[in-house]
N, C-alpha and C. Protein backbone atom coordinates (compact mmCIF):
# COMPACT_ATOMS: atom_id res chain seq x y z
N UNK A 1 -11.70 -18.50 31.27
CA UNK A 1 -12.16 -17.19 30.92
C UNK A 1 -13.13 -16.71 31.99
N UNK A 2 -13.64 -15.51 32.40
CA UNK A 2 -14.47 -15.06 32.98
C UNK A 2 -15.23 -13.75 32.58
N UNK A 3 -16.39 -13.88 32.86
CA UNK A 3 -17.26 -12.91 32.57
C UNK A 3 -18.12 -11.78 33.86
N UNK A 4 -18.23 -11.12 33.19
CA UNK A 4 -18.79 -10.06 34.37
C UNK A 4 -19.95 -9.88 34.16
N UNK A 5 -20.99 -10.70 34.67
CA UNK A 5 -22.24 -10.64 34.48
C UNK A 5 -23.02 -9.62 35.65
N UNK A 6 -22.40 -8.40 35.89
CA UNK A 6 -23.18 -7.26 36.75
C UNK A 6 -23.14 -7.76 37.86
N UNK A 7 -23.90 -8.50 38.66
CA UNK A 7 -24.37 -8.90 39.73
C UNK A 7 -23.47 -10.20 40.16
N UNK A 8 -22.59 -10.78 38.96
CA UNK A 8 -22.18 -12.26 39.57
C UNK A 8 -20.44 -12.22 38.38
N UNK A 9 -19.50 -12.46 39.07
CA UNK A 9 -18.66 -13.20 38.08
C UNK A 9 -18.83 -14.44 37.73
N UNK A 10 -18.67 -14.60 36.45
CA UNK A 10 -18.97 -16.10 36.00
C UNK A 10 -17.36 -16.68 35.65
N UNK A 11 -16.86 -17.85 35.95
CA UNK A 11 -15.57 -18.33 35.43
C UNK A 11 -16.10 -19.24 35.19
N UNK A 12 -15.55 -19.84 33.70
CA UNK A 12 -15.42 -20.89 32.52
C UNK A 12 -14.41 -21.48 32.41
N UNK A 13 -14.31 -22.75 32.12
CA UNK A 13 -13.19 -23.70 32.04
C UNK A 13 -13.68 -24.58 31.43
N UNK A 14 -12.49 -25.25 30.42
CA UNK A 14 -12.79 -26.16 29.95
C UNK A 14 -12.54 -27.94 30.95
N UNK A 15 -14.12 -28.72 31.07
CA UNK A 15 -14.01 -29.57 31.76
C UNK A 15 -12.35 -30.12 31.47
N UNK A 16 -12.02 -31.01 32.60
CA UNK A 16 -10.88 -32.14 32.81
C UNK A 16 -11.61 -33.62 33.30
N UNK A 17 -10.79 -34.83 33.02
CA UNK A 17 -11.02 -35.72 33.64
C UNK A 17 -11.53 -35.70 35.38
N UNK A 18 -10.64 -35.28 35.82
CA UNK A 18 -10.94 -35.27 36.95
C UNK A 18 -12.55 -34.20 37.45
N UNK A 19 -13.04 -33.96 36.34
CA UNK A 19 -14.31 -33.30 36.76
C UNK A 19 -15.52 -34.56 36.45
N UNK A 20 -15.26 -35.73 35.80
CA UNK A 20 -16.35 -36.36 35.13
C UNK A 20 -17.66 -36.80 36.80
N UNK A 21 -16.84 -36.99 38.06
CA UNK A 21 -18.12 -36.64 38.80
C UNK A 21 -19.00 -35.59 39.03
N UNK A 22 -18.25 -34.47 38.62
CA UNK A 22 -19.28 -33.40 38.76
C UNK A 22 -20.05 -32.92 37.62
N UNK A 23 -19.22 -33.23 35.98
CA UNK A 23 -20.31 -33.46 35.12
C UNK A 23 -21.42 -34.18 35.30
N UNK A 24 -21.32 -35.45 35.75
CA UNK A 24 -22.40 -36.46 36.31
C UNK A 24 -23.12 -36.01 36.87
N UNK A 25 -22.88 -35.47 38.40
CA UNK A 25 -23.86 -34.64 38.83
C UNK A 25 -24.91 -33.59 38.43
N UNK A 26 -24.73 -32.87 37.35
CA UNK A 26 -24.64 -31.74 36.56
C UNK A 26 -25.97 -32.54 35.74
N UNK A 27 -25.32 -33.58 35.02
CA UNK A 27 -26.54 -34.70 33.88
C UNK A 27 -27.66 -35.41 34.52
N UNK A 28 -27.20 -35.35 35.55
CA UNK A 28 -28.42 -36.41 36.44
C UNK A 28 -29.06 -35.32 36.93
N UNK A 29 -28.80 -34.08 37.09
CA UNK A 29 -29.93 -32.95 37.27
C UNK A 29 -30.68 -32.50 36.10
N UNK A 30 -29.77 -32.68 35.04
CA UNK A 30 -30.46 -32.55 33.43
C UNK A 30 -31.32 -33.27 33.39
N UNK A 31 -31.17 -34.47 33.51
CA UNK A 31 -32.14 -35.85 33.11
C UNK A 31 -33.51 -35.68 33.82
N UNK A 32 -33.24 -35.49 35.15
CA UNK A 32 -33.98 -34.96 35.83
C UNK A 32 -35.56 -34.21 35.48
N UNK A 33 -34.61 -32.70 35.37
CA UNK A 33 -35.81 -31.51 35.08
C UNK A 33 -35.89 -32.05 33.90
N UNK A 34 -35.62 -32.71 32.66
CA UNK A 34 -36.07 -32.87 31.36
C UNK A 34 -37.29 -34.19 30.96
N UNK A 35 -36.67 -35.00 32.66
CA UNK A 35 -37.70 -36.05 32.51
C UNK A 35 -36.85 -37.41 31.60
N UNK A 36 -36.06 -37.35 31.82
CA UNK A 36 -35.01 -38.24 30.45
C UNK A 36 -34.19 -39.19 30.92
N UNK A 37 -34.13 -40.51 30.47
CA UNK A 37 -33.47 -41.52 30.79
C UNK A 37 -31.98 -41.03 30.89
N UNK A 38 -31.58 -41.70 31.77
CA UNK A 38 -30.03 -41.68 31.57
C UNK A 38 -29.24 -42.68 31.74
N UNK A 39 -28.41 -43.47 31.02
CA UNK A 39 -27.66 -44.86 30.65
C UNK A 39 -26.32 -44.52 30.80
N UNK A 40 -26.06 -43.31 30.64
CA UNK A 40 -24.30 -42.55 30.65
C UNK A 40 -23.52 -43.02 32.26
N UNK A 41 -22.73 -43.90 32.56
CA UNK A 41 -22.03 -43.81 33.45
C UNK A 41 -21.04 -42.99 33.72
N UNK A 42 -20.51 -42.75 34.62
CA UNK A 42 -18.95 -41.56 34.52
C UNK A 42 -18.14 -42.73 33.87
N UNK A 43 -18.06 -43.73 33.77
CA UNK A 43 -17.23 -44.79 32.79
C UNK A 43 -17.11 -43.81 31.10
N UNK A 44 -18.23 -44.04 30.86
CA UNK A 44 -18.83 -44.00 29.51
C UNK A 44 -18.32 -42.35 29.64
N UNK A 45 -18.61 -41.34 29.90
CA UNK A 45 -18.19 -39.95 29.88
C UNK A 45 -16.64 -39.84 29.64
N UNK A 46 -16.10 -40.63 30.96
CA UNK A 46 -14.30 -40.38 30.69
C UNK A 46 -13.82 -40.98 29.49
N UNK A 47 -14.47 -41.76 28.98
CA UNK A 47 -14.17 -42.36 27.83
C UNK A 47 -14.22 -41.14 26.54
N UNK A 48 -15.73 -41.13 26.72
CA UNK A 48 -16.16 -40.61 25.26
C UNK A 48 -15.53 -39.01 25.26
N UNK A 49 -15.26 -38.47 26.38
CA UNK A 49 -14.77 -37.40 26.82
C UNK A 49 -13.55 -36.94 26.74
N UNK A 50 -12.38 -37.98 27.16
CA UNK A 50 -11.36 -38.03 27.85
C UNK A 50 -10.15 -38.99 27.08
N UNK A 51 -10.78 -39.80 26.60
CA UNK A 51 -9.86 -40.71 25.98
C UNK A 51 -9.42 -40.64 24.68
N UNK A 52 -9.16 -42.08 24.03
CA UNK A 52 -8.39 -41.50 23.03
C UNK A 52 -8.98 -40.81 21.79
N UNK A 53 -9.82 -40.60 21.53
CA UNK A 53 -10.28 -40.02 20.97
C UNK A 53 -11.69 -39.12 21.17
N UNK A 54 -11.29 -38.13 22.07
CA UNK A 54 -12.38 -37.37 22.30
C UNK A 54 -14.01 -37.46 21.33
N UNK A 55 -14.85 -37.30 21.28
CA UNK A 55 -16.07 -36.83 21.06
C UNK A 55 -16.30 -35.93 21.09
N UNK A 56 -16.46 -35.09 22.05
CA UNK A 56 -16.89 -34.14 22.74
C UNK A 56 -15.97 -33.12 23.64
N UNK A 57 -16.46 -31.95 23.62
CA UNK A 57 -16.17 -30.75 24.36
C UNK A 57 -17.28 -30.46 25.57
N UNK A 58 -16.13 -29.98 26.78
CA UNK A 58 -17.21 -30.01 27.86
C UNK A 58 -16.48 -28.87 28.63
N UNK A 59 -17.31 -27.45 29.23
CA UNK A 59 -17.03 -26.42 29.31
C UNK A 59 -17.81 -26.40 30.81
N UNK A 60 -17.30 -25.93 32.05
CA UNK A 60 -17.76 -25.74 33.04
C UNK A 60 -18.16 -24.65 33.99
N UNK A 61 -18.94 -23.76 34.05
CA UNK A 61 -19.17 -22.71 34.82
C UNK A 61 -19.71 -22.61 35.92
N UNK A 62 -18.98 -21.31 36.79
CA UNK A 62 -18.83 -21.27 38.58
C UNK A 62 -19.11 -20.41 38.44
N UNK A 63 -19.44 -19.68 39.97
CA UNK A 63 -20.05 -18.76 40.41
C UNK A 63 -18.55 -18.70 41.81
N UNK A 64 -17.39 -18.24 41.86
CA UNK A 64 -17.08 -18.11 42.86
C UNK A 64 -16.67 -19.83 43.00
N UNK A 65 -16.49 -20.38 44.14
CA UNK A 65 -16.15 -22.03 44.34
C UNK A 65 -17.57 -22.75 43.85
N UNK A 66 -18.68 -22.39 43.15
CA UNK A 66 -20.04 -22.87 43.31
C UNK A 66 -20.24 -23.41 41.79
N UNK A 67 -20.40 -24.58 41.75
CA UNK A 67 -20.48 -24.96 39.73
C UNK A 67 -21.90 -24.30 39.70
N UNK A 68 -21.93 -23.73 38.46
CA UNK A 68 -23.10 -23.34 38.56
C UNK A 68 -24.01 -23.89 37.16
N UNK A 69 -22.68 -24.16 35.82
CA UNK A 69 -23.67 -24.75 34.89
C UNK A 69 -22.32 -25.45 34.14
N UNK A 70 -23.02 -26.35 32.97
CA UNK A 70 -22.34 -26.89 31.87
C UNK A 70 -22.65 -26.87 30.75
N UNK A 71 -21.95 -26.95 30.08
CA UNK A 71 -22.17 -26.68 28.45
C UNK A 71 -21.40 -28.53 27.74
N UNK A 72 -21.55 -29.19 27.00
CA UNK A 72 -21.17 -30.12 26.58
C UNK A 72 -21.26 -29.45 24.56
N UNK A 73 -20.29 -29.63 24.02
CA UNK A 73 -20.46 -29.30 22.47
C UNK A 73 -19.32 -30.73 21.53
N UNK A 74 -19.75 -30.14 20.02
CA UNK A 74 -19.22 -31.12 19.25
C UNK A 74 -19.16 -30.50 17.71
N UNK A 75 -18.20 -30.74 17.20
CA UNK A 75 -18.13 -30.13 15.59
C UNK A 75 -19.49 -31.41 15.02
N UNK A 76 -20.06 -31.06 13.52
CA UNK A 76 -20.92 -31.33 13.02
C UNK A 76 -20.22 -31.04 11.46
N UNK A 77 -20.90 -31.66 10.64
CA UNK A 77 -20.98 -31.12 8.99
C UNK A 77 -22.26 -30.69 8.53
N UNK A 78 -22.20 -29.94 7.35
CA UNK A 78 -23.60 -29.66 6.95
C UNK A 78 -23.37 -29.85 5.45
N UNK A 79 -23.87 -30.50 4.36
CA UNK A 79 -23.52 -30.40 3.34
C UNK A 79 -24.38 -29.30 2.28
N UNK A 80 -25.59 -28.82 3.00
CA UNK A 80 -26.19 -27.73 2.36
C UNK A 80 -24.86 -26.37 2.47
N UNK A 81 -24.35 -26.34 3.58
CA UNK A 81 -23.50 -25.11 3.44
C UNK A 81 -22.07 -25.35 3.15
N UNK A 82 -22.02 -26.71 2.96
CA UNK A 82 -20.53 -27.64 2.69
C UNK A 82 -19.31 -26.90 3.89
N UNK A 83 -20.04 -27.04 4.77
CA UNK A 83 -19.30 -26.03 5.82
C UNK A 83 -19.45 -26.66 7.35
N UNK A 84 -18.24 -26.74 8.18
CA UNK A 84 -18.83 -27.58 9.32
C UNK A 84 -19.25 -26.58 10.23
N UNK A 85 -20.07 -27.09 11.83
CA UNK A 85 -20.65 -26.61 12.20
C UNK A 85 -20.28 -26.96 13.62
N UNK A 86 -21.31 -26.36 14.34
CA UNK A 86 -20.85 -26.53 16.25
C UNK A 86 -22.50 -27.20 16.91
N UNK A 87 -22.54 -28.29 17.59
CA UNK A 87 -23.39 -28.35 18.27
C UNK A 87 -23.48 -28.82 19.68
N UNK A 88 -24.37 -28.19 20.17
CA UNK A 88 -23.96 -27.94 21.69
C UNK A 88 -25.33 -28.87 22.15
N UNK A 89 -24.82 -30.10 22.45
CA UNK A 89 -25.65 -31.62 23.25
C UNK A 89 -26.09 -30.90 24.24
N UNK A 90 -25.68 -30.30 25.63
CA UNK A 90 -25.94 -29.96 26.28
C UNK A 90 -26.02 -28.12 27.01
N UNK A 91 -26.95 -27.99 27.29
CA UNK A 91 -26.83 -26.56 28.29
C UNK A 91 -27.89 -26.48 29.56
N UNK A 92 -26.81 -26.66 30.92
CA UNK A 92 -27.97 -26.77 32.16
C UNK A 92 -27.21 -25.87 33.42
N UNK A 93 -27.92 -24.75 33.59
CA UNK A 93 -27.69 -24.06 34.57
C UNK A 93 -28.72 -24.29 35.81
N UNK A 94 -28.06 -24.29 36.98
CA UNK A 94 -28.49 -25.06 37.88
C UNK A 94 -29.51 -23.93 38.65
N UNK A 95 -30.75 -24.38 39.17
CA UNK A 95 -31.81 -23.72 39.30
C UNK A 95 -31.74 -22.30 40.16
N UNK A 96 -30.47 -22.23 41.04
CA UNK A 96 -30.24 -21.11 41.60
C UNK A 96 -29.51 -20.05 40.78
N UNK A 97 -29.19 -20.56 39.78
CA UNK A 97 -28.38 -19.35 38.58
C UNK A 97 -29.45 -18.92 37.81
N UNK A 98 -30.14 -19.39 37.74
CA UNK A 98 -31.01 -19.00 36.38
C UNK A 98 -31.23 -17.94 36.28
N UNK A 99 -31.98 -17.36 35.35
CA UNK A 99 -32.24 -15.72 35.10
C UNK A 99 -31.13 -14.84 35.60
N UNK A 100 -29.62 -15.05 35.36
CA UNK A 100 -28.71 -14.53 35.77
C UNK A 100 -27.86 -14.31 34.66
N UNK A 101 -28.47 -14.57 33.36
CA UNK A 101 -27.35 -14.23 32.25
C UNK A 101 -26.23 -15.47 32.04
N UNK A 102 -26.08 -16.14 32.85
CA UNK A 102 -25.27 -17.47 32.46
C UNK A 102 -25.09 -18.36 31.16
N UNK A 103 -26.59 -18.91 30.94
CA UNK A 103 -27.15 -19.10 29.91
C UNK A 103 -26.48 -18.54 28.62
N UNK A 104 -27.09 -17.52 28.86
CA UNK A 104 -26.62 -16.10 27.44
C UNK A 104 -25.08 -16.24 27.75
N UNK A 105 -24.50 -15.98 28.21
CA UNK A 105 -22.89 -16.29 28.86
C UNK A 105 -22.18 -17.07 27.74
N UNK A 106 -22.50 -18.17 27.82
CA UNK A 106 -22.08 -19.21 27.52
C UNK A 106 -22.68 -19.84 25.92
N UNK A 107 -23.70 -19.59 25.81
CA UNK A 107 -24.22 -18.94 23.98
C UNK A 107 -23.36 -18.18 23.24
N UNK A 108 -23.16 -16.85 23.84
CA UNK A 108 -22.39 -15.95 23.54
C UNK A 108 -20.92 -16.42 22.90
N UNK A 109 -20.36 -17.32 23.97
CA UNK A 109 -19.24 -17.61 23.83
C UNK A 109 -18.77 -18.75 23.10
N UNK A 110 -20.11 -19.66 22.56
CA UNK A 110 -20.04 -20.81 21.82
C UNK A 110 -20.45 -20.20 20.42
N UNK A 111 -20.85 -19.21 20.16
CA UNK A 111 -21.46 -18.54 19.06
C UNK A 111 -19.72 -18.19 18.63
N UNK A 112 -19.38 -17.20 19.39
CA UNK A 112 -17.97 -16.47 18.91
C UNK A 112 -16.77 -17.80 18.57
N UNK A 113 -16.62 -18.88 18.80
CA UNK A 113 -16.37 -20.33 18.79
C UNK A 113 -16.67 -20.59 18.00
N UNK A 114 -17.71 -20.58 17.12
CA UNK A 114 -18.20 -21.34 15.71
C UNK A 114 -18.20 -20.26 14.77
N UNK A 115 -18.05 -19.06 14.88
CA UNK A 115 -17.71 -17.81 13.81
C UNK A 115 -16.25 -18.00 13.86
N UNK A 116 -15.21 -18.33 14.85
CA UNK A 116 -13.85 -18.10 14.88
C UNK A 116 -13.23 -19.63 14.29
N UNK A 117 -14.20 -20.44 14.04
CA UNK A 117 -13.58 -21.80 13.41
C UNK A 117 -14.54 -21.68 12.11
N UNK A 118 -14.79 -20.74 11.46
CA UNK A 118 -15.80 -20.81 10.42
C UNK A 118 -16.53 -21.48 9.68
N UNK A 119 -17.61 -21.98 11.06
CA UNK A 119 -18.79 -22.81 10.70
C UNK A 119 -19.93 -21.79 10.41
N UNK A 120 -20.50 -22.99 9.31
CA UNK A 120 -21.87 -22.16 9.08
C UNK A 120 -22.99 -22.26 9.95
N UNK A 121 -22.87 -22.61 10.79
CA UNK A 121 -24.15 -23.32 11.51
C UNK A 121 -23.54 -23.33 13.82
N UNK A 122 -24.85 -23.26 13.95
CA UNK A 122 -24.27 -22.87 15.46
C UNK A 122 -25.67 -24.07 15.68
N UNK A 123 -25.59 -25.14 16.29
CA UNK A 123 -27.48 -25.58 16.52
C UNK A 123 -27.46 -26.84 17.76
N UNK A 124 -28.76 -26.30 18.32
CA UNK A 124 -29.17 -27.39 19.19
C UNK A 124 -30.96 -27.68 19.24
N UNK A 125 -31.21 -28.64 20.08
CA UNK A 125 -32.25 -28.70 20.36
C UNK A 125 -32.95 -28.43 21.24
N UNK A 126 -34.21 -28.07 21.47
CA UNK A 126 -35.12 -27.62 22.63
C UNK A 126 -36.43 -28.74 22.69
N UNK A 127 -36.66 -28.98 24.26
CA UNK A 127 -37.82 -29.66 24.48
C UNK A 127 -38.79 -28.75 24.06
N UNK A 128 -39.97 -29.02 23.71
CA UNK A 128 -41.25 -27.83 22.85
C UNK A 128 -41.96 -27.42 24.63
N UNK A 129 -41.85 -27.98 25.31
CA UNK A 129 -42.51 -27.27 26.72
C UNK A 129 -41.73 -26.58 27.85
N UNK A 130 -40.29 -26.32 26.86
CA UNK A 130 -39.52 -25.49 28.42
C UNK A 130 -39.65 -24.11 27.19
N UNK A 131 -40.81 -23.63 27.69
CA UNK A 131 -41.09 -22.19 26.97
C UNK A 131 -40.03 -21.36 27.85
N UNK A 132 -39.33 -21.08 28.76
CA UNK A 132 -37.92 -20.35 29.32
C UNK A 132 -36.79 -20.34 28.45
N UNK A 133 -36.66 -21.64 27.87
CA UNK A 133 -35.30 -22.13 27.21
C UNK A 133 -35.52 -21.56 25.88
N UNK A 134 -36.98 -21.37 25.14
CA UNK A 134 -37.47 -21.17 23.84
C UNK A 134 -37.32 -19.72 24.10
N UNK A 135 -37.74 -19.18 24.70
CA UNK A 135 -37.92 -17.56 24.81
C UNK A 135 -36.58 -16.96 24.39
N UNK A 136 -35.72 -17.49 25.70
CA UNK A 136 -33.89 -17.10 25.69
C UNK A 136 -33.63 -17.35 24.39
N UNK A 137 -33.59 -18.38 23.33
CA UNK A 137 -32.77 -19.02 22.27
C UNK A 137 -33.41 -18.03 21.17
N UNK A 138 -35.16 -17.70 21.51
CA UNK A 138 -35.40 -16.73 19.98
C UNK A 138 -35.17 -15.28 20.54
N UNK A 139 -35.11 -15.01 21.60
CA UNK A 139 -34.14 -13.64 21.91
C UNK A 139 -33.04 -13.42 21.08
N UNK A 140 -32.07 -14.19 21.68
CA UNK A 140 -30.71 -14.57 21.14
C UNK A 140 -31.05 -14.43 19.24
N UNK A 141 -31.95 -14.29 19.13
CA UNK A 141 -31.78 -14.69 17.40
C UNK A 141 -32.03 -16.11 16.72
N UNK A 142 -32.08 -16.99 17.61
CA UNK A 142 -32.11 -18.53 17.08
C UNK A 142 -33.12 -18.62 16.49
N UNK A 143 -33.85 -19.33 15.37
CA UNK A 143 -34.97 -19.86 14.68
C UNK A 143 -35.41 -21.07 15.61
N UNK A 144 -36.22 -21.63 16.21
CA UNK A 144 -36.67 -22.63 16.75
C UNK A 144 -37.77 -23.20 15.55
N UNK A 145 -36.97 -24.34 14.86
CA UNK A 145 -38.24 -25.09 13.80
C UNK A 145 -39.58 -25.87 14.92
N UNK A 146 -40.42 -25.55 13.82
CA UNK A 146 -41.83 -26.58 14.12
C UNK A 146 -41.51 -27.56 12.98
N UNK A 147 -40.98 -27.51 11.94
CA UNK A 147 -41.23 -28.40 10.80
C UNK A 147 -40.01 -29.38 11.13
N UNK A 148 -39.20 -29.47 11.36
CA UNK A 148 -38.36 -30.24 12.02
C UNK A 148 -38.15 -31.10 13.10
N UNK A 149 -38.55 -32.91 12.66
CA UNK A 149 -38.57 -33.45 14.03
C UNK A 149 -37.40 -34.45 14.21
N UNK A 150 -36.59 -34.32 15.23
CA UNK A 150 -35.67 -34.99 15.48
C UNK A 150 -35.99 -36.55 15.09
N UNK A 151 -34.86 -37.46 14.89
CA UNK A 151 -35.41 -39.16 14.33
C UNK A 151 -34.56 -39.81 15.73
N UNK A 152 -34.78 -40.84 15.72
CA UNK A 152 -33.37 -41.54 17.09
C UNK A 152 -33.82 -42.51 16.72
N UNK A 153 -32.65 -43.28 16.62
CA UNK A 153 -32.62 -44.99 16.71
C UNK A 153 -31.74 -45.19 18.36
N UNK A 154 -32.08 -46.40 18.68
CA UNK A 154 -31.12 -46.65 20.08
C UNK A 154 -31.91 -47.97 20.78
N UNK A 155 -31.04 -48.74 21.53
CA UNK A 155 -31.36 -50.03 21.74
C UNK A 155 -31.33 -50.96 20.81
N UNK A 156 -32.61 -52.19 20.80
CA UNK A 156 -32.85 -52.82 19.89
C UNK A 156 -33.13 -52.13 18.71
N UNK A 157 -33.89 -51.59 18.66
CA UNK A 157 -33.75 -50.62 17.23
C UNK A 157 -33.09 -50.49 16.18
N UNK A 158 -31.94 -49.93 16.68
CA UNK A 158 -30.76 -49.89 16.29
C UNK A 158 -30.04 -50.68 16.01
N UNK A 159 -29.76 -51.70 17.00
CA UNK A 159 -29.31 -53.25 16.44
C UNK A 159 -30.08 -54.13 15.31
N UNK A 160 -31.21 -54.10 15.47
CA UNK A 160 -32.37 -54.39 14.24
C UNK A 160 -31.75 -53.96 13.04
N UNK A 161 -31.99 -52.43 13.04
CA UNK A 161 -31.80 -51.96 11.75
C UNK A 161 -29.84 -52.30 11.34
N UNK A 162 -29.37 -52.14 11.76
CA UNK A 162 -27.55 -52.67 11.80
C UNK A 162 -27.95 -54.09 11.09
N UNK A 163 -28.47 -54.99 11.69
CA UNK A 163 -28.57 -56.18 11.33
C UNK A 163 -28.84 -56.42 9.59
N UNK A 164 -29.21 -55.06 9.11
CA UNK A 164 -30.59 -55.20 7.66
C UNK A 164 -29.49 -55.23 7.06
N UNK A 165 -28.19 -54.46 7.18
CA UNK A 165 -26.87 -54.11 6.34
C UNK A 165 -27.27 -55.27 5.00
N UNK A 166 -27.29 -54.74 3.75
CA UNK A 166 -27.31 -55.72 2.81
C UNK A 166 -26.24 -56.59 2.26
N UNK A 167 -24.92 -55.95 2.72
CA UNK A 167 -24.16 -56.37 1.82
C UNK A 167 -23.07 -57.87 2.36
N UNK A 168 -22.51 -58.24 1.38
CA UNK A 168 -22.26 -59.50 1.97
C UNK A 168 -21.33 -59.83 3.16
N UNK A 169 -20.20 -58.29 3.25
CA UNK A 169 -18.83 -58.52 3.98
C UNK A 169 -19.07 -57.54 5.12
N UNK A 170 -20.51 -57.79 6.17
CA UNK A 170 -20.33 -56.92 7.25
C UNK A 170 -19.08 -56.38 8.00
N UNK A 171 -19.15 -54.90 7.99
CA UNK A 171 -18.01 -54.71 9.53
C UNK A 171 -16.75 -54.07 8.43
N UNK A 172 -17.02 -54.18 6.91
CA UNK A 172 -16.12 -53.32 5.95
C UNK A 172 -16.34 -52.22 5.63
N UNK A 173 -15.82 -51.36 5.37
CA UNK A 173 -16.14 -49.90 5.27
C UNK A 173 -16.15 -49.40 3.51
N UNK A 174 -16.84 -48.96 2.67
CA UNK A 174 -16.59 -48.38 1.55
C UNK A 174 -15.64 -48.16 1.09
């Protein structure tokens, strides 16, 4: 698809395998400006991406031959609205696009995406100190909670708590 953002055409595509190096590239600039570990190999991407059973949706935007950003998304459930939903893991436009409407671009078009598969819910998260990213999202209309704090298990943690499973026939399903 492409958009006419005044000053710039934007073209959108949905990632392919053969892009998982330049997603990479793309995450390791995320990780980056966000300050954030990153453990994801392009192994682990083509997989969780690409294989047999997808995860994830991954959407790529140019400027002309120039990547300029990515979007990564995923269906969700909500049982308050008994209705599923869209959430978008990732959004990173690369520091020479910015303030160019890209951003909004690509909101826009993940919004019309989760009204056209009729979810109740459109949601992601924001670091509390990229006041740029907060500004754009309550423009847009988004609610940004304070009362809401994300939980994560991962690592040992996680294996810890796995381990507590009470019941006698680990590794069976309900």
């Amino acid at each position: 698809m492409r958009f006419d953002l005044g000053d710039l055409t934007l073209d959108v595509r949905a990632a392919a395998a053969a892009d998982v190096p330049l997603l990479m590239s793309f995450i390791r600039s995320m990780a980056e400006f966000e300050n954030l570990d990153l453990t994801a190999t392009e192994g682990d991407l083509r997989d969780a991406l690409f294989g047999k059973h997808p995860a994830a949706q991954a959407l790529l935007a140019s400027v002309g031959d120039k990547p300029a950003a990515y979007v990564v998304y995923f269906p969700t459930f909500a049982t308050m609205t008994g209705r599923r939903g869209l959430w978008l893991d990732d959004i990173y436009v690369r520091p020479e696009y910015r303030g160019k409407g890209i951003a909004k671009a690509l909101l826009t078009y993940l919004a019309d995406l989760a009204v056209r598969e009729g979810c109740g819910r459109f949601e992601w998260i924001v670091l509390d100190w990229n006041r740029n990213a907060i500004e754009l999202y309550e423009g847009l209309g988004a609610t940004v909670f304070d009362e809401w704090r994300l939980c994560r298990l991962t690592g040992e943690s996680l294996e810890n708590l796995a381990r507590q499973r009470p019941d006698v026939e680990k590794g069976t399903q309900p």
